[in-house]
Each structure stands twice: as structure tokens, then as C-alpha cells.
N, C-alpha and C. Protein backbone atom coordinates (compact mmCIF):
# COMPACT_ATOMS: atom_id res chain seq x y z
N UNK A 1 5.13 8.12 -3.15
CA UNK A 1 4.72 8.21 -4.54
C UNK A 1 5.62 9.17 -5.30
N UNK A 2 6.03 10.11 -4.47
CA UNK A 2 7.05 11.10 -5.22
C UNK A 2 8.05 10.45 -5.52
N UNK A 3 8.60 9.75 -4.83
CA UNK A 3 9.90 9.00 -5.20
C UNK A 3 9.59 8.47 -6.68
N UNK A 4 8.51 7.72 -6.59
CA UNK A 4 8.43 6.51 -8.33
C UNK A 4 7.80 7.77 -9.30
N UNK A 5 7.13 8.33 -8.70
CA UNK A 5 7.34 9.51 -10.07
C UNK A 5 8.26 9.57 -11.13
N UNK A 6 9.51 10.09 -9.96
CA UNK A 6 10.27 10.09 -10.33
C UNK A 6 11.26 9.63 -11.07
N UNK A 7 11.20 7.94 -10.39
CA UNK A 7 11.47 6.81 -11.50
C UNK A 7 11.30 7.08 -12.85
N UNK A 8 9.64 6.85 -12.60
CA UNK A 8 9.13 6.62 -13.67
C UNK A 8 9.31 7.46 -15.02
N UNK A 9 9.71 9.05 -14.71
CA UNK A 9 9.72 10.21 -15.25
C UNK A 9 11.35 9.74 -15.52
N UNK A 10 12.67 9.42 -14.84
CA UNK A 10 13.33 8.79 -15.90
C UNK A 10 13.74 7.40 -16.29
N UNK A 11 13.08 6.52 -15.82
CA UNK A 11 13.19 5.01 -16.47
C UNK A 11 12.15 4.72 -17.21
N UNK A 12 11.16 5.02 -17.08
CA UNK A 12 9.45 4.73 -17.58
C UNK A 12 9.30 3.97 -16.66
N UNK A 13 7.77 2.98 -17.25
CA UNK A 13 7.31 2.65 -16.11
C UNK A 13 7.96 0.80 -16.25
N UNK A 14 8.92 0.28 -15.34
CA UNK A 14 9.19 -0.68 -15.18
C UNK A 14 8.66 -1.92 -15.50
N UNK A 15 7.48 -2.14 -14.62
CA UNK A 15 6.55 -3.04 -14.23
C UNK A 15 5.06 -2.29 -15.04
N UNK A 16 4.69 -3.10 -15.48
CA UNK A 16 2.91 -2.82 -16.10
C UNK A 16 2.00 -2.81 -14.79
N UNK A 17 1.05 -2.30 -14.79
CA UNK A 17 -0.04 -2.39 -13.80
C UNK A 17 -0.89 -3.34 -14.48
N UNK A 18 -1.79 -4.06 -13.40
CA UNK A 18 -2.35 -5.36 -13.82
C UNK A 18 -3.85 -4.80 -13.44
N UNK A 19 -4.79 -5.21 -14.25
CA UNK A 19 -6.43 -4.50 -14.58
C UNK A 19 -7.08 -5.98 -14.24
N UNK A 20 -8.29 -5.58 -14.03
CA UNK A 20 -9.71 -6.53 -14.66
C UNK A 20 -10.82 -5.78 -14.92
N UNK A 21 -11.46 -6.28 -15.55
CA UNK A 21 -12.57 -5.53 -15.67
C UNK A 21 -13.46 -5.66 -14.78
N UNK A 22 -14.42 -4.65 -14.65
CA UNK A 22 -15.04 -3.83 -13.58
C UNK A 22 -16.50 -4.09 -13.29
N UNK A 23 -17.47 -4.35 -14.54
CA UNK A 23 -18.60 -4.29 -14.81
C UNK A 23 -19.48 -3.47 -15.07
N UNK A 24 -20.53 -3.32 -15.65
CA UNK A 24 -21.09 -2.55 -16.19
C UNK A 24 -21.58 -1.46 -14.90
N UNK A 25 -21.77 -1.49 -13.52
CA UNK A 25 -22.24 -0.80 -12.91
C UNK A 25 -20.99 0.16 -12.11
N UNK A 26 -19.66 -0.03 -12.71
CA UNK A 26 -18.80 0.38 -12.12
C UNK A 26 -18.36 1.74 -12.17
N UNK A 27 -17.76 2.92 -11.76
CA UNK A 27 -17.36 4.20 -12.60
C UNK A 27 -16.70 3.98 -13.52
N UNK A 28 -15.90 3.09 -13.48
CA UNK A 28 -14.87 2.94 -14.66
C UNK A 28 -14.77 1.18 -15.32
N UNK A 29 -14.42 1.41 -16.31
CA UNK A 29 -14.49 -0.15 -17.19
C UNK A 29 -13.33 -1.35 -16.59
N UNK A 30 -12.23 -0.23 -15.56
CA UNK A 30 -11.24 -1.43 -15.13
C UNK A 30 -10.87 -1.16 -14.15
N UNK A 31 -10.47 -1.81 -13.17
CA UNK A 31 -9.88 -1.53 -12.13
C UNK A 31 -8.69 -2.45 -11.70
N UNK A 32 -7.75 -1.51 -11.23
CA UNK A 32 -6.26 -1.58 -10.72
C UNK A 32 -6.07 -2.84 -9.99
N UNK A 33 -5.24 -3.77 -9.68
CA UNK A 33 -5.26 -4.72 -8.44
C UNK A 33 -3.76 -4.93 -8.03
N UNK A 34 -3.04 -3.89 -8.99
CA UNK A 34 -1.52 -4.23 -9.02
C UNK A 34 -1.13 -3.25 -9.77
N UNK A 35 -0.43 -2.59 -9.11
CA UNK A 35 0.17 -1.24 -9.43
C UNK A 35 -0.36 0.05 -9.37
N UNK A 36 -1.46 -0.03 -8.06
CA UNK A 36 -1.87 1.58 -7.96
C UNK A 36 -1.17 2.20 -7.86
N UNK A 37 -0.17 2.42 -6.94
CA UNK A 37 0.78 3.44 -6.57
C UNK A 37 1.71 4.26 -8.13
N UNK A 38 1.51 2.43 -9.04
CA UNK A 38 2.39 3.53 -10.23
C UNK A 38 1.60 4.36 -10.97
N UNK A 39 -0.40 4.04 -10.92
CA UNK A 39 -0.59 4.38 -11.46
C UNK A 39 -1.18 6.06 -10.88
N UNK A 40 -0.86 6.11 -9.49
CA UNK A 40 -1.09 7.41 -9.16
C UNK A 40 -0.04 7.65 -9.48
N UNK A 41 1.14 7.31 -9.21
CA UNK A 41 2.24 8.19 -9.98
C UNK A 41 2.14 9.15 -11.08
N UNK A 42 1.69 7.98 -12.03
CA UNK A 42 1.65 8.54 -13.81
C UNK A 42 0.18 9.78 -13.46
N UNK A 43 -0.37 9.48 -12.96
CA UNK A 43 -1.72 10.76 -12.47
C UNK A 43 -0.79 12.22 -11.71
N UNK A 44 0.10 12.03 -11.30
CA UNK A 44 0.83 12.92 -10.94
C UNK A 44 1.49 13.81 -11.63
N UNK A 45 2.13 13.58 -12.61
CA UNK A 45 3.10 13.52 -12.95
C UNK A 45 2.22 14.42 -14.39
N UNK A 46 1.11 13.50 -15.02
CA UNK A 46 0.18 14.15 -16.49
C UNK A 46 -0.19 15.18 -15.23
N UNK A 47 -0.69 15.53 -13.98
CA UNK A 47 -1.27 16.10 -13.36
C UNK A 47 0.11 17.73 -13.56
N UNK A 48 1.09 17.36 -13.58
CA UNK A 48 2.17 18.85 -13.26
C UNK A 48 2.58 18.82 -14.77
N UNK A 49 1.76 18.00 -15.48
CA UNK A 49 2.35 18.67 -16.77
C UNK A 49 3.97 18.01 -17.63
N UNK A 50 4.30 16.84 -16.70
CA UNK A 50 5.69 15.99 -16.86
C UNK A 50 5.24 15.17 -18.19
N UNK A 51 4.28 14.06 -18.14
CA UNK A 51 3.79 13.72 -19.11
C UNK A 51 2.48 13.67 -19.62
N UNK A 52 2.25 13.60 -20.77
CA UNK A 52 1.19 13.56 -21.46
C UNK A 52 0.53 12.93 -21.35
N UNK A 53 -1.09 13.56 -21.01
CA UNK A 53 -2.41 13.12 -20.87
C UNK A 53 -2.70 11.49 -21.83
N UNK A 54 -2.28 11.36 -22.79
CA UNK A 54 -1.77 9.80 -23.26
C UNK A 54 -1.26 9.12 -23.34
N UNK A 55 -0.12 9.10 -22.31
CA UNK A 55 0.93 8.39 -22.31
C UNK A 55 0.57 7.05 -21.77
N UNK A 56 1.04 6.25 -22.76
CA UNK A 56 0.59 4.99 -22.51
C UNK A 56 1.39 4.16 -21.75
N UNK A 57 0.19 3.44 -21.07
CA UNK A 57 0.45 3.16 -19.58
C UNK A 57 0.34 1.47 -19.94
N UNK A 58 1.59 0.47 -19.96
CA UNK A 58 1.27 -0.93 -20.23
C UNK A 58 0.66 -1.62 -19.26
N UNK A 59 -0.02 -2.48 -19.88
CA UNK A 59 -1.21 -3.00 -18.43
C UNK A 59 -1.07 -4.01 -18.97
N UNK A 60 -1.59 -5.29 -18.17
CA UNK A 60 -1.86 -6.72 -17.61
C UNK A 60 -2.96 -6.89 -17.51
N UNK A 61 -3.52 -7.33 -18.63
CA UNK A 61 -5.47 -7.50 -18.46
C UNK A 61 -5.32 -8.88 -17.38
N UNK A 62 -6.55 -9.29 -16.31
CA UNK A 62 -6.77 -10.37 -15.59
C UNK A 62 -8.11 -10.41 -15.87
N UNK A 63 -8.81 -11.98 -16.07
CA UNK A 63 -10.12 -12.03 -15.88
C UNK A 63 -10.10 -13.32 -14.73
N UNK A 64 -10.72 -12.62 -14.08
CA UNK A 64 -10.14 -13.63 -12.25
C UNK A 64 -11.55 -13.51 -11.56
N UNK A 65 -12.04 -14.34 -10.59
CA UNK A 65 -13.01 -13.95 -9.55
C UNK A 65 -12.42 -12.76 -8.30
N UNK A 66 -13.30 -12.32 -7.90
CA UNK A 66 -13.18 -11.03 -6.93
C UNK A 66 -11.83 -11.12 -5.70
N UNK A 67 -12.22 -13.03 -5.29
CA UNK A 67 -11.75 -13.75 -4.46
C UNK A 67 -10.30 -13.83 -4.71
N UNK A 68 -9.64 -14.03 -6.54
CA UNK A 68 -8.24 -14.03 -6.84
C UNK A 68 -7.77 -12.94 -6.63
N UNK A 69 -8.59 -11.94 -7.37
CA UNK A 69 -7.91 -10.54 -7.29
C UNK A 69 -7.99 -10.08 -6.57
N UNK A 70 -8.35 -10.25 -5.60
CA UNK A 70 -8.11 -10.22 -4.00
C UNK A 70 -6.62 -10.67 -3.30
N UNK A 71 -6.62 -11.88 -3.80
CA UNK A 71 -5.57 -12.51 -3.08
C UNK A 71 -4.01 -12.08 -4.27
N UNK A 72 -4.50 -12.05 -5.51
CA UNK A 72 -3.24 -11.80 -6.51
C UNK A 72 -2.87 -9.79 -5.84
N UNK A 73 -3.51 -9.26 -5.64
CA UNK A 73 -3.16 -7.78 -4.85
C UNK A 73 -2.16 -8.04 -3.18
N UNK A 74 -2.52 -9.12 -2.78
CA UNK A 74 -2.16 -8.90 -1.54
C UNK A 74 -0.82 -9.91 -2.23
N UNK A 75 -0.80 -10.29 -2.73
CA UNK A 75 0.31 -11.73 -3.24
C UNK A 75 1.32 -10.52 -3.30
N UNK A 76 0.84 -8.94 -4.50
CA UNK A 76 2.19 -8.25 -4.69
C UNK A 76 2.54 -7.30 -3.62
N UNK A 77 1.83 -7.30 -2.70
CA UNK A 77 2.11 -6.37 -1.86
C UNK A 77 2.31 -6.78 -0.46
N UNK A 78 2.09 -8.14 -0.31
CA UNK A 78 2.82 -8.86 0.96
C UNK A 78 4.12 -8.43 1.25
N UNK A 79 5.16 -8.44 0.41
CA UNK A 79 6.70 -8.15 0.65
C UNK A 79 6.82 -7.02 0.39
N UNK A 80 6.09 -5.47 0.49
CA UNK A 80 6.17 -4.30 0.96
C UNK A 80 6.50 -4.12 1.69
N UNK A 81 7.54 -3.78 2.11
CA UNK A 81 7.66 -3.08 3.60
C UNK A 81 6.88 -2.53 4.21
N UNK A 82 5.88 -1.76 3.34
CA UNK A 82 5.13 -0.36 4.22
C UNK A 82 3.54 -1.00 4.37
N UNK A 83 3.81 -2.42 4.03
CA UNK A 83 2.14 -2.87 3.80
C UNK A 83 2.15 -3.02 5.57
N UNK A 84 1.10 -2.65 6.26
CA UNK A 84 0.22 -3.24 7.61
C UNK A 84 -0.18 -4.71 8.10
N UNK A 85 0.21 -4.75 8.95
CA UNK A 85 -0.39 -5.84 9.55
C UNK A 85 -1.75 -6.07 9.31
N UNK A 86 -2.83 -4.81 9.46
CA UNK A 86 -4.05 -5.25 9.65
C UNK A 86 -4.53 -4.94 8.66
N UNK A 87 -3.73 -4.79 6.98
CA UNK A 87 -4.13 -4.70 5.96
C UNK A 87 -4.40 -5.97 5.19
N UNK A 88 -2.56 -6.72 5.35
CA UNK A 88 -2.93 -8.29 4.98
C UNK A 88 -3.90 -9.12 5.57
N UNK A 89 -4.15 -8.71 7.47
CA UNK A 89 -5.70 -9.87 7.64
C UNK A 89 -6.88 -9.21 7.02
N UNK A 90 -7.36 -8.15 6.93
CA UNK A 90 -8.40 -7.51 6.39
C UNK A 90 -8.82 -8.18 4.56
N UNK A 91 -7.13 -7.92 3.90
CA UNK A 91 -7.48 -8.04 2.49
C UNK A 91 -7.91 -10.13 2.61
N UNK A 92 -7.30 -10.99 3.97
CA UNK A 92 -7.45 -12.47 3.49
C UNK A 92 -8.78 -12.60 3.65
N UNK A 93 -9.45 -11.83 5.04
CA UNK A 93 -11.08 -11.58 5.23
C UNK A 93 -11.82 -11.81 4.40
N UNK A 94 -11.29 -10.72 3.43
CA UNK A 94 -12.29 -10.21 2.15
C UNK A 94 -12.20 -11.42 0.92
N UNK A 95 -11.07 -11.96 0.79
CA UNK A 95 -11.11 -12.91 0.01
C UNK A 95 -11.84 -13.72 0.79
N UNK A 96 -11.67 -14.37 1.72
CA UNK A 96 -12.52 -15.65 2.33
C UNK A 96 -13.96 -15.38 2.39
N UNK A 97 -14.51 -14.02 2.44
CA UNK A 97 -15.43 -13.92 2.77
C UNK A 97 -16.04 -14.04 1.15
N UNK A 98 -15.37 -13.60 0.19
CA UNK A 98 -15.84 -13.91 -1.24
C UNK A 98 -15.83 -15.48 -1.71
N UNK A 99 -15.34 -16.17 -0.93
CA UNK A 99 -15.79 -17.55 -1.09
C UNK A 99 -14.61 -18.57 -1.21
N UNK A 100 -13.38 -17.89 -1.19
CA UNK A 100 -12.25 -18.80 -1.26
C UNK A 100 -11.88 -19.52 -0.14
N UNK A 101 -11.23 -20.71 0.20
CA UNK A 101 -10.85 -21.40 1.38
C UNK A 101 -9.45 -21.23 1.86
N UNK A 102 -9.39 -21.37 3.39
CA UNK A 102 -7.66 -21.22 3.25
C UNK A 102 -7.29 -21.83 3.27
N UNK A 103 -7.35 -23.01 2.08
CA UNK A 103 -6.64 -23.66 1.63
C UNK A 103 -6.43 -23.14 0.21
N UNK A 104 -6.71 -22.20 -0.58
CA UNK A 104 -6.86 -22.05 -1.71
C UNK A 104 -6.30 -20.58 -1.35
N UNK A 105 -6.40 -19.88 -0.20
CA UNK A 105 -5.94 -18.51 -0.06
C UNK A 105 -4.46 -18.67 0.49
N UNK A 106 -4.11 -19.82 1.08
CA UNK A 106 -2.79 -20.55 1.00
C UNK A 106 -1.91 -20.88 -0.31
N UNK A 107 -2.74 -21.63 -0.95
CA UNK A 107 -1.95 -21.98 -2.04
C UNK A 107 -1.75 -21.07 -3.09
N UNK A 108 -2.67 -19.65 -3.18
CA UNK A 108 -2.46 -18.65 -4.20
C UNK A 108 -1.50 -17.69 -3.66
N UNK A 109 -1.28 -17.78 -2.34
CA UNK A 109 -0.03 -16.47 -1.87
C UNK A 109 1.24 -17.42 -1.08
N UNK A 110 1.24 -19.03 -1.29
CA UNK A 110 2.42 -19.30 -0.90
C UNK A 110 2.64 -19.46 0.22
N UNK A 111 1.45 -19.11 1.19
CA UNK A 111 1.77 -19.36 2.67
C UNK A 111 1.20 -20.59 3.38
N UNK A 112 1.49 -20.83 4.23
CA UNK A 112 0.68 -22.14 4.89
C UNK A 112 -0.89 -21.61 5.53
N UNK A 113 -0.91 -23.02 5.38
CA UNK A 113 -2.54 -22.62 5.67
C UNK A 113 -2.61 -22.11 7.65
N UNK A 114 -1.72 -22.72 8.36
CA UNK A 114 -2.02 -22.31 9.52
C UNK A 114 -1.75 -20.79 9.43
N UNK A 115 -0.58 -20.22 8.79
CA UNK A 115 -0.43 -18.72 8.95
C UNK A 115 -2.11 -18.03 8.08
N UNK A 116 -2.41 -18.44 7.70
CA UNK A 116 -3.68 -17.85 6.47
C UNK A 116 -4.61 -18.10 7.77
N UNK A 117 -5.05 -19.19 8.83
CA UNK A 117 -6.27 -19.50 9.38
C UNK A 117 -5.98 -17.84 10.22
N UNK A 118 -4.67 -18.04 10.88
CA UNK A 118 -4.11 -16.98 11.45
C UNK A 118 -4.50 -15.55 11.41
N UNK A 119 -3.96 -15.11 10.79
CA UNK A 119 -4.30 -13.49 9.42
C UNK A 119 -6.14 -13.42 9.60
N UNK A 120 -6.77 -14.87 8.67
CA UNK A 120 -8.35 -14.84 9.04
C UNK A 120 -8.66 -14.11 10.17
N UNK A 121 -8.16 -15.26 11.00
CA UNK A 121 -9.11 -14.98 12.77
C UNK A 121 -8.88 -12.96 12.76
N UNK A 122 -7.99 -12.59 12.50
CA UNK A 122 -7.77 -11.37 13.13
C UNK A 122 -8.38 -10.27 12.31
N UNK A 123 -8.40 -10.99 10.85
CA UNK A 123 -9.47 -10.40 9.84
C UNK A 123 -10.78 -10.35 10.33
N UNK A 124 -11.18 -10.90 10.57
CA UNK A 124 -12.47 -11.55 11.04
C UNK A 124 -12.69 -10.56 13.07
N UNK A 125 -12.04 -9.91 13.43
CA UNK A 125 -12.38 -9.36 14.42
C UNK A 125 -13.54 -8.60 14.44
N UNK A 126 -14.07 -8.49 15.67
CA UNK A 126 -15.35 -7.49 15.83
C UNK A 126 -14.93 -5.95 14.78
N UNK A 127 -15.77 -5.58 14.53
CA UNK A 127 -15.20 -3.77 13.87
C UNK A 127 -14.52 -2.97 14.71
N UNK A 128 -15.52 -2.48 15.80
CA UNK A 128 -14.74 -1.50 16.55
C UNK A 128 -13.68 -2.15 17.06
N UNK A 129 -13.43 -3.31 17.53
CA UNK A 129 -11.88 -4.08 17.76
C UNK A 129 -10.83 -4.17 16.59
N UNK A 130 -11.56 -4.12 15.79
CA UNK A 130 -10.70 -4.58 14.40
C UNK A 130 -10.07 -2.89 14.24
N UNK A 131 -10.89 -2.20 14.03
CA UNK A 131 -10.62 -0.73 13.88
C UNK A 131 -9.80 0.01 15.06
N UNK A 132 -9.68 -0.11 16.23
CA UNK A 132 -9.29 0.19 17.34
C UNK A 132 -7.60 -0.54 17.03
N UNK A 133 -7.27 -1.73 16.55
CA UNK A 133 -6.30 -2.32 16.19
C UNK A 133 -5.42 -1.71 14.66
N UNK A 134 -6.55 -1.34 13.99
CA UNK A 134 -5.78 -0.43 12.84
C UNK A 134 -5.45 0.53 12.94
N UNK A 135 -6.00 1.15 13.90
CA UNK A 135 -5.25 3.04 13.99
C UNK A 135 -4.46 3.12 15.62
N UNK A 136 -3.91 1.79 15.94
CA UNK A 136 -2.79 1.56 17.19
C UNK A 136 -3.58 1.84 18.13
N UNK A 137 -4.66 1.60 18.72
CA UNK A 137 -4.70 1.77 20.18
C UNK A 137 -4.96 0.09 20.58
N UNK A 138 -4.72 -0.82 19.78
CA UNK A 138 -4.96 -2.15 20.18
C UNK A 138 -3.12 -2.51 19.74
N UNK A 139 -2.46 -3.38 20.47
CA UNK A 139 -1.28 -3.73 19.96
C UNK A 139 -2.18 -5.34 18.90
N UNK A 140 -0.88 -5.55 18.14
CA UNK A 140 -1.06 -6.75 17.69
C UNK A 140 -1.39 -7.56 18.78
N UNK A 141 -0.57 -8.30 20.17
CA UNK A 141 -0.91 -9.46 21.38
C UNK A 141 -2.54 -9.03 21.63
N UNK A 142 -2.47 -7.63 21.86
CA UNK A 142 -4.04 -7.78 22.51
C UNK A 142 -5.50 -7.88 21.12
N UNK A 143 -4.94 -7.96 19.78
CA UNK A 143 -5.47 -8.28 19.02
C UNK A 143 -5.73 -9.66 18.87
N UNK A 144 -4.56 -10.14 19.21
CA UNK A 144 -4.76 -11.75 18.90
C UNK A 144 -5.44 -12.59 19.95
N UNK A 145 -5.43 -11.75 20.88
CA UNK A 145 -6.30 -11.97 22.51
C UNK A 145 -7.70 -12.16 22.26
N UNK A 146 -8.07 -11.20 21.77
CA UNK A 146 -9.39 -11.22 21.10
C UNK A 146 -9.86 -12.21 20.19
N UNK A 147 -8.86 -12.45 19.30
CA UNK A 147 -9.13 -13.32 18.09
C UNK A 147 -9.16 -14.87 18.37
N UNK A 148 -8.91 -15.31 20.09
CA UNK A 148 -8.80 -16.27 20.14
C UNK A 148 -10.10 -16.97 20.44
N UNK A 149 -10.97 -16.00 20.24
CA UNK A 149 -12.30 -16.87 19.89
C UNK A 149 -13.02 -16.07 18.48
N UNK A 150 -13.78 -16.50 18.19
CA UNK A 150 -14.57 -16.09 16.59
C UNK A 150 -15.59 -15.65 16.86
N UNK A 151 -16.12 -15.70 18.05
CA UNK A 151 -17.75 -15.22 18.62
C UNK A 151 -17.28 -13.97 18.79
N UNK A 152 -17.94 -13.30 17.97
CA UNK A 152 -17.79 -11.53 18.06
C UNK A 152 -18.51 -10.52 19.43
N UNK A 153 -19.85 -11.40 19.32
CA UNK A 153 -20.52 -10.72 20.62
C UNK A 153 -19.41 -10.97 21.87
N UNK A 154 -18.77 -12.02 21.54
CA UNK A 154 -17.96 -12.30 23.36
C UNK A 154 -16.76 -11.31 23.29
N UNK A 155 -16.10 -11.13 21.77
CA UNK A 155 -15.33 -9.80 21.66
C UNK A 155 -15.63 -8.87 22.10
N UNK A 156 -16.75 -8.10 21.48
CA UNK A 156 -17.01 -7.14 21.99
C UNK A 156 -17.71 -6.96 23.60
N UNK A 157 -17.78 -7.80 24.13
CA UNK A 157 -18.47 -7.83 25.72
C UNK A 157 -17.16 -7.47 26.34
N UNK A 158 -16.38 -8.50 26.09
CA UNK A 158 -14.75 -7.70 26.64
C UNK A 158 -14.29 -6.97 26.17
N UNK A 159 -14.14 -6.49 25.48
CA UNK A 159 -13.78 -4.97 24.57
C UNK A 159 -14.18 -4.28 25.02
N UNK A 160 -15.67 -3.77 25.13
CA UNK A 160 -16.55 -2.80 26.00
C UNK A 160 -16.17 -2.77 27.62
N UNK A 161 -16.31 -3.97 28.36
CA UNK A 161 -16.03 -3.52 29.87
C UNK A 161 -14.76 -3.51 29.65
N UNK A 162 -13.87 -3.50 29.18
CA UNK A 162 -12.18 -3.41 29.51
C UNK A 162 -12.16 -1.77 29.07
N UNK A 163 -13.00 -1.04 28.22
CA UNK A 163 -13.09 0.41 27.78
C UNK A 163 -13.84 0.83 28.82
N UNK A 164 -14.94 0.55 29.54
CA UNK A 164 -15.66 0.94 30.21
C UNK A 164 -14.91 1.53 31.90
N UNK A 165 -13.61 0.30 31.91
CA UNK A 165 -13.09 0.36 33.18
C UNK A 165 -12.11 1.42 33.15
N UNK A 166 -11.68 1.98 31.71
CA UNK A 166 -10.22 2.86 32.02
C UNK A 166 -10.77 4.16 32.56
N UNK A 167 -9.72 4.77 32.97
CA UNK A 167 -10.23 6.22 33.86
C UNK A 167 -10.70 7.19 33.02
């Protein structure tokens, strides 16, 4: 983030951050789905006093279901370098689980639907497997080991005695 600060402090801000609105029960009236990072930047930056508490910040209104802006976030941050493996199956999860198909979570990020069923299954892992896989003590192979069935209880039955057996 220090780096685009920096940018930003001398190019401005390049790219607009893209909003939707939030709803009435939300803390705030909009929320980010594209361009957090610049917009912690610009929080940084009014934060040391670089720029001003009003500096206007160009935005990209979206009025989308939960399910797009779901998938339009992961659309800009797929070709990150620093994005995770078990961020992109997590974020297709969350879209599918909001009601989109992967065929429709295919056709909004460009990928085929077998790579999207893919990403799912591993989205879709037990928690403590899924979680055990996000902070590296699961490799990706032995993730996908798991994922090769969808019955979670049978995940976790082998998950547990394979933990149960180490020394």
C-alpha cells in the first residue's frame, strides 16, 4: 500500500474505485468492490497529513446483485499477483452460494466453466479443511484430495483421523 500511496501522492489516483450501495442497515452508504487498496491508500496518506480530508476520490457507482459484485471484485483482482489461491475459490463460493451458476460465474470472469466447477469444489471445502489450506498447513494437491468429493462429513472424517494419527 505504501508503494500506491505513493503513486497516488504523485500521479493522482489513476483508476476510480468502483462502489455500490450498501443498504440501509449498513455502517456506511457504500461499499468498495474495486479499488480498496487505493482507497486505503488515499486513508493513508489524509491520515499523515499528504492530502486533504476532501480530496476527491473518483468513483464508479454499480447497482449489481451481491452475486456480481462478487464476481466483478474477483474479475479485478484475478490477475494480481499477490491474490491467493484460496481467496479466488472462497470469493467463487460466495458468489455461488448467493445464487449465481457456474455458468454465469464463468461467463462474468471469462473462465471456463470446468475451471469455475474447479475453484467451487475447493471453495466449498469443510472449514477447518478449508482454513487449514489457507494459512499452509494443507498444500493445494492435498486440498484438492479432499475436494474430490462434496460430502463434507466424509472430509472431515479423513481430515480428523489423518490429524489424529500424526505424532
Amino acid at each position: 500500500v505504501r508503494a500506491l500511496a505513493e503513486s497516488i501522492l504523485r500521479r493522482g489516483l489513476l483508476q476510480p474505485i468502483s462502489v455500490h450501495p450498501t443498504g440501509p442497515d449498513a455502517p456506511t452508504p457504500w461499499g468498495v468492490f474495486a479499488g480498496g487498496r487505493r482507497l486505503h491508500a488515499i486513508g493513508k496518506l489524509v491520515g499523515a497529513g499528504q492530502l486533504p480530508e476532501d480530496w476527491p476520490i473518483p468513483a464508479t457507482v454499480t447497482d449489481a446483485s451481491d452475486a456480481e459484485i462478487m464476481e466483478m471484485s474477483l474479475g479485478e483482482n484475478i490477475l494480481r499477483v499477490d491474490l491467493r489461491p484460496y481467496e479466488i475459490h472462497a470469493a467463487i463460493a460466495r458468489a455461488f452460494q448467493m445464487g449465481d451458476s457456474v455458468a454465469t460465474i464463468s461467463a462474468n470472469l471469462g473462465q471456463s466453466e470446468q475451471w469455475v466447477a474447479r475453484q467451487l469444489r475447493l471453495g466449498q471445502l469443510a472449514q477447518p479443511i478449508f482454513d487449514a489450506y489457507a494459512i499452509g498447513e494443507l498444500s493445494y494437491d492435498h486440498a484438492a484430495a479432499y475436494a474430490a468429493t462434496a460430502d463434507n462429513e466424509l472430509q472431515l472424517m479423513v481430515f480428523d483421523s489423518f490429524r489424529d494419527a500424526q505424532p
